[in-house]
N, C-alpha and C. Protein backbone atom coordinates (compact mmCIF):
# COMPACT_ATOMS: atom_id res chain seq x y z
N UNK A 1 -29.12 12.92 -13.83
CA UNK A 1 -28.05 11.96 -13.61
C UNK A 1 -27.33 11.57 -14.90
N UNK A 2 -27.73 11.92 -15.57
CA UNK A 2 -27.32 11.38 -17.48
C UNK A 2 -25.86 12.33 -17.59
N UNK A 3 -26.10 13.33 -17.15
CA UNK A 3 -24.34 13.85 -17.17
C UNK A 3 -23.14 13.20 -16.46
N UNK A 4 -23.79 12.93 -15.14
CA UNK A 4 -22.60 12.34 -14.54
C UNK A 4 -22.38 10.43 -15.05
N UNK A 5 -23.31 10.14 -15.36
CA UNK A 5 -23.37 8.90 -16.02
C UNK A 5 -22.39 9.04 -16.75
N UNK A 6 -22.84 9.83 -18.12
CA UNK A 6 -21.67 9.81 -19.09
C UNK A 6 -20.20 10.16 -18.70
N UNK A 7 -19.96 11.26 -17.59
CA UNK A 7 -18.83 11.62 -17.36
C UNK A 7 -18.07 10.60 -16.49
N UNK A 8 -18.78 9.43 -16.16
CA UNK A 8 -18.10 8.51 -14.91
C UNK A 8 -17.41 7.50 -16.38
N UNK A 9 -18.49 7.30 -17.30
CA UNK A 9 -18.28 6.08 -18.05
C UNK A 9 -16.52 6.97 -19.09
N UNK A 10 -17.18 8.13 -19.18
CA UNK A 10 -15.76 9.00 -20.26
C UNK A 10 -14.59 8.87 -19.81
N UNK A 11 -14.51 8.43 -18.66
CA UNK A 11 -13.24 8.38 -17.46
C UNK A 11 -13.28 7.11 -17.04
N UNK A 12 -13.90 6.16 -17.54
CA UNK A 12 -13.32 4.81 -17.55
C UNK A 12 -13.97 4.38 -16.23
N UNK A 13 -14.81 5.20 -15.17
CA UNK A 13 -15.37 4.47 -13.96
C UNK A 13 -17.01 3.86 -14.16
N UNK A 14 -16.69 2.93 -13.12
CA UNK A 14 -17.77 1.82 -13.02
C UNK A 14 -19.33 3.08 -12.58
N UNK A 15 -20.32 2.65 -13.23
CA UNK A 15 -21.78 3.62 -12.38
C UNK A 15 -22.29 2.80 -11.59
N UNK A 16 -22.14 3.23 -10.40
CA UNK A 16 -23.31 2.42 -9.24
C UNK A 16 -23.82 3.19 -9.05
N UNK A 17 -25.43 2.50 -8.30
CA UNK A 17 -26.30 2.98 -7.60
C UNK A 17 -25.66 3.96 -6.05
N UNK A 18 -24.70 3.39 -5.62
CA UNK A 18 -24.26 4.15 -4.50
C UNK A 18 -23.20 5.46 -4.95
N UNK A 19 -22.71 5.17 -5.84
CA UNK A 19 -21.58 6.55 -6.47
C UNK A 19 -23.21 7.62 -7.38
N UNK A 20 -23.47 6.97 -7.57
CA UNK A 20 -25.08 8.15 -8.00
C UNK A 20 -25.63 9.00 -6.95
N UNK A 21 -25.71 7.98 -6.29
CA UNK A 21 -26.39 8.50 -4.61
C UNK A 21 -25.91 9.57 -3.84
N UNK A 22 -24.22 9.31 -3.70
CA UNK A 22 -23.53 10.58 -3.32
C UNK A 22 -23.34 11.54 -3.99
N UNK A 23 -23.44 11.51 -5.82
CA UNK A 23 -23.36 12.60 -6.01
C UNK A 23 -24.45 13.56 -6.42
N UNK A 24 -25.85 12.43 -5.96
CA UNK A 24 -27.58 13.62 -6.18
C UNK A 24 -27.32 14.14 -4.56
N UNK A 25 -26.57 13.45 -3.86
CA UNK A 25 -26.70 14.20 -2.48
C UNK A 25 -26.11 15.80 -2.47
N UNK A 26 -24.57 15.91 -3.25
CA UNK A 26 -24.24 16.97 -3.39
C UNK A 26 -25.11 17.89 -4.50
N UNK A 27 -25.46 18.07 -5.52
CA UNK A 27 -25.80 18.46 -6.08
C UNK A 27 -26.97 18.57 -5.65
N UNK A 28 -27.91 18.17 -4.67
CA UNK A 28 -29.44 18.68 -4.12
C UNK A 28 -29.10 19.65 -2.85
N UNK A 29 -27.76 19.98 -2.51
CA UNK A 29 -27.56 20.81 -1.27
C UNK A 29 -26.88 21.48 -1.19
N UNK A 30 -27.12 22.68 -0.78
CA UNK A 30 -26.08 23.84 -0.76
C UNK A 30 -25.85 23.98 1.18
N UNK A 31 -25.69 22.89 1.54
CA UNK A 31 -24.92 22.52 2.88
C UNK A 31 -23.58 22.42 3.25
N UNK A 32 -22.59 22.01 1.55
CA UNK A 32 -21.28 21.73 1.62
C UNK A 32 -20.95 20.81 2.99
N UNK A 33 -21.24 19.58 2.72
CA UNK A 33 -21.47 18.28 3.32
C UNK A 33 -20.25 18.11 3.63
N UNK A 34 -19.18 17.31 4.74
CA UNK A 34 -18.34 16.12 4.46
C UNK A 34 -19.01 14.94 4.01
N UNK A 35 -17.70 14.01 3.98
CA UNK A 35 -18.03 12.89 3.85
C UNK A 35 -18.59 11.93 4.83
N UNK A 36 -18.54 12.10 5.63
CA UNK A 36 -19.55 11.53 7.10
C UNK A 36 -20.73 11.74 7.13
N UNK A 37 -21.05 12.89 6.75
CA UNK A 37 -22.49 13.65 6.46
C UNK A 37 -23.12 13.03 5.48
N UNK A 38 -22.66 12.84 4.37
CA UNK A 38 -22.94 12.49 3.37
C UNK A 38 -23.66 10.73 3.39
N UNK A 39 -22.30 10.37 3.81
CA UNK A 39 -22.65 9.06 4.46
C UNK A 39 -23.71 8.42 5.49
N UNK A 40 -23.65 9.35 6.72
CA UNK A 40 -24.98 9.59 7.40
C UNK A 40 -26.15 9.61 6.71
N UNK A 41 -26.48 10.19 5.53
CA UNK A 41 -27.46 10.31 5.15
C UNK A 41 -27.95 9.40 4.37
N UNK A 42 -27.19 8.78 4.03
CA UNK A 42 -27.52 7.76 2.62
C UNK A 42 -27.75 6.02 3.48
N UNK A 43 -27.29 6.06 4.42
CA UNK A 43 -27.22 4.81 5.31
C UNK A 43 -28.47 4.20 4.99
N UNK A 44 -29.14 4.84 5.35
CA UNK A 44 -30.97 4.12 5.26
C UNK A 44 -31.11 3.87 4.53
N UNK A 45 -30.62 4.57 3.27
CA UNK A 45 -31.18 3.40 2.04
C UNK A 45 -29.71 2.66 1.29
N UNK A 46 -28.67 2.54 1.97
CA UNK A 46 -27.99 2.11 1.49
C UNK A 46 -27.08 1.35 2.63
N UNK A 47 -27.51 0.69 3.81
CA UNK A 47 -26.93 0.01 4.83
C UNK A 47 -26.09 -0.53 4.22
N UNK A 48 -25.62 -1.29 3.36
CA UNK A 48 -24.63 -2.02 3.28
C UNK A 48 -23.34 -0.89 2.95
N UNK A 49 -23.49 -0.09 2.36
CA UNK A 49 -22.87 0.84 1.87
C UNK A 49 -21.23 1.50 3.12
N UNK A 50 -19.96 1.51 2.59
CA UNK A 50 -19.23 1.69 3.68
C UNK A 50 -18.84 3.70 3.63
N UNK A 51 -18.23 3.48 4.51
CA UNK A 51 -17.58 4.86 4.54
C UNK A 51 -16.89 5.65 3.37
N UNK A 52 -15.88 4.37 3.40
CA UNK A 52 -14.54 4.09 2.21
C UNK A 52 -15.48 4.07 0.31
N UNK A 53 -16.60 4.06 0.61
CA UNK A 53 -17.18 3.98 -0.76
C UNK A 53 -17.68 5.65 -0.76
N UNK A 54 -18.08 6.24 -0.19
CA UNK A 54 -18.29 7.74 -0.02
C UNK A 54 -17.03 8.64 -0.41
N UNK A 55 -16.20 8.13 0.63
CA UNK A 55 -15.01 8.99 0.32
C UNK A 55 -14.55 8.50 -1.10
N UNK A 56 -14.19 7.34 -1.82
CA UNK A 56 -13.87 7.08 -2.81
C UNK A 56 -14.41 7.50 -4.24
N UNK A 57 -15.48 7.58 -3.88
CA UNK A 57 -16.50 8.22 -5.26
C UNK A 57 -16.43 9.70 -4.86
N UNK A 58 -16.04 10.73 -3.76
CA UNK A 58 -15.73 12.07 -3.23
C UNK A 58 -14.50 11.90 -4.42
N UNK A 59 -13.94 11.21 -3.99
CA UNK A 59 -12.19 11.55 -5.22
C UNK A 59 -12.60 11.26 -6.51
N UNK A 60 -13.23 10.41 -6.65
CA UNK A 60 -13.39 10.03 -8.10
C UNK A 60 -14.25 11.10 -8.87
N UNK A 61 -15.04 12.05 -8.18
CA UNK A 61 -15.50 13.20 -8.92
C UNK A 61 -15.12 14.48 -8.76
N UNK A 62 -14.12 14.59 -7.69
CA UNK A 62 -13.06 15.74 -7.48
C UNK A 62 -12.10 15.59 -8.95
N UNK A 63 -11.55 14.00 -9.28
CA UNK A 63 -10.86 13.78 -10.12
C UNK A 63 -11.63 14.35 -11.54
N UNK A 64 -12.67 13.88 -11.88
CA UNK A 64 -13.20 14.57 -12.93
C UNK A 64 -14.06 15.86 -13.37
N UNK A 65 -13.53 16.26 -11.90
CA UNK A 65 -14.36 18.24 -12.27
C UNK A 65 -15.67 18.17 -11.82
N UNK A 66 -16.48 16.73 -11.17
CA UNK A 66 -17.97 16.63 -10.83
C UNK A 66 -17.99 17.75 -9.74
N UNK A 67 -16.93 17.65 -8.67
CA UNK A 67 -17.47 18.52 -7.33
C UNK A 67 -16.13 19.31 -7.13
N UNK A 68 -16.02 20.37 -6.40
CA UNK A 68 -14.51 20.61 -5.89
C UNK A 68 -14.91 20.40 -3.96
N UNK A 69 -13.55 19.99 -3.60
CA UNK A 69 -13.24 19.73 -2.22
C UNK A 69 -13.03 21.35 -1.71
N UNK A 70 -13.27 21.37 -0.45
CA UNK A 70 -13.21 22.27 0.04
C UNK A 70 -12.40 22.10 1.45
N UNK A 71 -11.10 22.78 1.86
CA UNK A 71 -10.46 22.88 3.18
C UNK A 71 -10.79 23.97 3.86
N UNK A 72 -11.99 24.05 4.79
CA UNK A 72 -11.85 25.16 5.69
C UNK A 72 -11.19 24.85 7.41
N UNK A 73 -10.28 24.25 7.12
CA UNK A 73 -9.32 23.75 8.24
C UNK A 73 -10.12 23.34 9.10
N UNK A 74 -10.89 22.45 8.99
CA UNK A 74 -11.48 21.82 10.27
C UNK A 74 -11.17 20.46 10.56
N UNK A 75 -10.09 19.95 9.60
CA UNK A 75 -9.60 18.80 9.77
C UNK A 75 -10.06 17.80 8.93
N UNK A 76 -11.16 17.96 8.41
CA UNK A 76 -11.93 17.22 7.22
C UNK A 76 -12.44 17.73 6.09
N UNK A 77 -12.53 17.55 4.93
CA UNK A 77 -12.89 18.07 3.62
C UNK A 77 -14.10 18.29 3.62
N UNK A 78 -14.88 19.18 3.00
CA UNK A 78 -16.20 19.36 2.48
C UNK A 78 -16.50 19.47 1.02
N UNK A 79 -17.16 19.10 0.49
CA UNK A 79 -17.61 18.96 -0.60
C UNK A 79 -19.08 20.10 -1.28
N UNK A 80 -18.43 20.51 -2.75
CA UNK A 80 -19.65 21.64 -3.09
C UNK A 80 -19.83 21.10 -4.64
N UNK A 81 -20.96 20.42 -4.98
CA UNK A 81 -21.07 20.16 -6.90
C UNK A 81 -21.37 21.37 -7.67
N UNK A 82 -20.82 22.51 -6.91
CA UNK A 82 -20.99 23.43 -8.09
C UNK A 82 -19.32 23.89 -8.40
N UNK A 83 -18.68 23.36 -9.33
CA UNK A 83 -17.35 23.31 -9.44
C UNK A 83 -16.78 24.70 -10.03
N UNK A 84 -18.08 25.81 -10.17
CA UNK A 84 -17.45 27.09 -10.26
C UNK A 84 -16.63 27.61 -9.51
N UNK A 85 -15.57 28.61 -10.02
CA UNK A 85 -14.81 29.29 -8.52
C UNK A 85 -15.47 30.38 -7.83
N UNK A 86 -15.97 30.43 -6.82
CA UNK A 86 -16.67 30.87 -5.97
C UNK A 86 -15.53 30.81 -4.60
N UNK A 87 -16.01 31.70 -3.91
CA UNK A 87 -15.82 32.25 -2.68
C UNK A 87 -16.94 31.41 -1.23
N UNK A 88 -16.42 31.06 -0.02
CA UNK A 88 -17.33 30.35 0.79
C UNK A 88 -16.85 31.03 1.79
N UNK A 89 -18.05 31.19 2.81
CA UNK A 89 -17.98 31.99 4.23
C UNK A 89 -18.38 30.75 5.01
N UNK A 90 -17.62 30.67 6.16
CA UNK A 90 -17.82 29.83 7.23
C UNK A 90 -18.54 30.37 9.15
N UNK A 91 -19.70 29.67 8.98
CA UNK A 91 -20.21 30.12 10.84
C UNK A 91 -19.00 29.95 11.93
N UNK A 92 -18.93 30.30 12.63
CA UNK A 92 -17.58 30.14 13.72
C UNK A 92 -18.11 29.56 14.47
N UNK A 93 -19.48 29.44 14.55
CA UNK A 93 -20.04 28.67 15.84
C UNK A 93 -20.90 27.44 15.60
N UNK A 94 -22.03 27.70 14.64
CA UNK A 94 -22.92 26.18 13.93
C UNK A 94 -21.90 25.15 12.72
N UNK A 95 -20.65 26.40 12.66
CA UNK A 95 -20.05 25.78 11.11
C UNK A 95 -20.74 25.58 9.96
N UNK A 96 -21.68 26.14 9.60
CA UNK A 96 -22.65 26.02 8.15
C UNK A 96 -21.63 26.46 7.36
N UNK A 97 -21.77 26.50 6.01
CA UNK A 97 -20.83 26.99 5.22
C UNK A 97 -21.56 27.19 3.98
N UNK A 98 -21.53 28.25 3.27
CA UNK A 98 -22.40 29.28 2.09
C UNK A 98 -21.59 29.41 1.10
N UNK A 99 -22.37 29.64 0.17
CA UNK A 99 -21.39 30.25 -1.03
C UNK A 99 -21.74 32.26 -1.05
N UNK A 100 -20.44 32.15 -1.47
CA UNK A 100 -20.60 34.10 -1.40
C UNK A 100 -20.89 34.12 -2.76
N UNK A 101 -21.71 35.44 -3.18
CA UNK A 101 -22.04 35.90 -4.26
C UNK A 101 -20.49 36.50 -5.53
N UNK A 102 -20.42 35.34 -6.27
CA UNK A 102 -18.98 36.05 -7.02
C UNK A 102 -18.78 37.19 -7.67
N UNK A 103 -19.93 38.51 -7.77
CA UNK A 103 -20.10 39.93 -8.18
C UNK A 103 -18.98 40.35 -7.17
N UNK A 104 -18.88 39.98 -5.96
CA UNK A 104 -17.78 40.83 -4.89
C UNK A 104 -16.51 40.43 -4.97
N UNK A 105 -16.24 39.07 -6.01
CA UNK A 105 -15.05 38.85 -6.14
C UNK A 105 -14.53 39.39 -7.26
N UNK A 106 -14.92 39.66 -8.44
CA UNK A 106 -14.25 39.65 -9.50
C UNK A 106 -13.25 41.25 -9.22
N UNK A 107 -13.59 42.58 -8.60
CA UNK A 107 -13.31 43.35 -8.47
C UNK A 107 -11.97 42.74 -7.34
N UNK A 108 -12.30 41.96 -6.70
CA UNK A 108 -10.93 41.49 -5.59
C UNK A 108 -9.61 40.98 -7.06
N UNK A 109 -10.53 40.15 -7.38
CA UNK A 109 -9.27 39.47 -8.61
C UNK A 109 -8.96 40.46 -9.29
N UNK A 110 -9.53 41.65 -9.80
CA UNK A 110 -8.82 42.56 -10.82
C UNK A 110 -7.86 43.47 -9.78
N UNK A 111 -7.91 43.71 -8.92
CA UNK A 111 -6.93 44.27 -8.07
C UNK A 111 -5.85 43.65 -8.04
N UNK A 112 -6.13 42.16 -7.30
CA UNK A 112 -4.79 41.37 -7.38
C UNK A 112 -3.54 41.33 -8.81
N UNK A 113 -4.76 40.87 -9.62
CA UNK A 113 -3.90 41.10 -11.20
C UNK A 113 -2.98 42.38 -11.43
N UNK A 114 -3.59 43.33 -10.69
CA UNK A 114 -3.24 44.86 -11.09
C UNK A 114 -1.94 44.62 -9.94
N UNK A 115 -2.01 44.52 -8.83
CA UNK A 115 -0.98 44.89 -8.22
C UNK A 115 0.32 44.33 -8.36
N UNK A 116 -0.10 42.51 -8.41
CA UNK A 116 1.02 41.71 -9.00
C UNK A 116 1.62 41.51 -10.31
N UNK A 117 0.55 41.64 -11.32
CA UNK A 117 0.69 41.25 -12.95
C UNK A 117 0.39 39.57 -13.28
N UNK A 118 0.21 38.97 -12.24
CA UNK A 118 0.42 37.78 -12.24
C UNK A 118 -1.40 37.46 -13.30
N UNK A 119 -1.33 36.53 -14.33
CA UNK A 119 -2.48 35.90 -14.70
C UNK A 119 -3.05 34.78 -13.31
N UNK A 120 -4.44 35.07 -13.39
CA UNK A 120 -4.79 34.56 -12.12
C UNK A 120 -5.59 33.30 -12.73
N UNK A 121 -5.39 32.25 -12.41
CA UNK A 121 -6.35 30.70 -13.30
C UNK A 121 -6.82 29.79 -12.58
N UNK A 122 -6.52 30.59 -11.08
CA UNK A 122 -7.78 29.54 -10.05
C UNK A 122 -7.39 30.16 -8.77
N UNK A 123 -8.50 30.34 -7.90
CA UNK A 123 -8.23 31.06 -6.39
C UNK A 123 -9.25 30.30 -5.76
N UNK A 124 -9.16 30.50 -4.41
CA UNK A 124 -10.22 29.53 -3.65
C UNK A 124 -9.75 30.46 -2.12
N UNK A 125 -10.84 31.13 -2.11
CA UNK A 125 -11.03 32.37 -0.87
C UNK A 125 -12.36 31.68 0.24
N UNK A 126 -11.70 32.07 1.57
CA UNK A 126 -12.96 31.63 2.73
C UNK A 126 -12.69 33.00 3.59
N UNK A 127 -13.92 32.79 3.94
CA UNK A 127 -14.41 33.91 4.77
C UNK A 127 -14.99 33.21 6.07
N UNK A 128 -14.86 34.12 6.99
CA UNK A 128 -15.02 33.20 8.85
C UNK A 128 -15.85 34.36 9.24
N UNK A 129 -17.09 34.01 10.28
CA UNK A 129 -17.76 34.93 10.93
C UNK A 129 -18.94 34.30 11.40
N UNK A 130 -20.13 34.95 12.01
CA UNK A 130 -21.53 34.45 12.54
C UNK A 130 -22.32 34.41 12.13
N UNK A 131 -23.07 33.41 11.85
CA UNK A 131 -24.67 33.83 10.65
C UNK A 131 -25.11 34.17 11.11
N UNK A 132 -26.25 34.76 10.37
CA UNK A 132 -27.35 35.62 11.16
C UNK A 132 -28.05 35.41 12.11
N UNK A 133 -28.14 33.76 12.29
CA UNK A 133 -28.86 33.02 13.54
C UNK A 133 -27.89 32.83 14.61
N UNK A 134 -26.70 32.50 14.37
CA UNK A 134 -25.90 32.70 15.33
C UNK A 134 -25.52 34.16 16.31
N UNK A 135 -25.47 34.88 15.24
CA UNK A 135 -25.05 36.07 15.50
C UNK A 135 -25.98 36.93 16.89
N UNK A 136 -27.34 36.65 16.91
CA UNK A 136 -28.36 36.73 17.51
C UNK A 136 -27.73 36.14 19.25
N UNK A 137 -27.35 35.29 19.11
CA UNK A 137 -27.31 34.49 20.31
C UNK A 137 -25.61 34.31 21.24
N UNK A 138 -24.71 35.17 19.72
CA UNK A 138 -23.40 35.23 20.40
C UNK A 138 -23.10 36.66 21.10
């Protein structure tokens, strides 16, 4: 927690116990949570705790590079604390959501570069299909 400590205080924000909370939640899960989820989870030990404080500390570490947001059009944001650019595949049916291995991207980005010329300095790719547990049963 000593990183994000310092990085809340470097950026001028207040450290609570509840803005800590949401962000050991992301960083202990490779679930790519919303903010409801997130919130759900923390309730029990943090009843007083509102919605609007989840989502608010969600921006406040989107704002400083802690997590990146994620749109896989489901109408609500998800959240991943590993702020590398990576690639995410989505279940069509449980909705889990993974990170893809970035060895299969870099060969996608040198193509793109090649075909367009364009310098490439941030992409954010999703992938849709059935996990393996799903897949079984669809």
């Amino acid at each position: 927690m000593f990183d994000v400590t310092k990085k809340l205080k470097e950026h001028g924000f207040k450290v609570t116990p509840q803005r800590l909370a949401v962000y050991n939640v992301l960083k202990n899960t490779k679930e790519h949570p919303c903010a409801e989820t997130i919130y759900n989870q923390l309730l029990p030990m943090y009843p007083t705790m509102s919605l609007a404080t989840v989502y608010k500390s969600l921006e406040v570490f989107k704002n400083i590079g802690l997590v990146q947001e994620l749109d896989l059009g489901e109408g609500s944001s998800r959240y991943d604390a590993n702020t590398n650019q990576h690639p995410h595949i989505q279940c069509l049916k449980c909705g889990r959501v993974e990170d893809v291995d970035n060895g299969m991207l870099y060969d996608l980005l040198d193509g793109v570069k090649e075909k367009t010329g364009y310098d490439i300095v941030k992409q954010q790719l999703y992938f849709y299909g059935y996990c393996p547990k799903c897949k079984r049963s669809h």
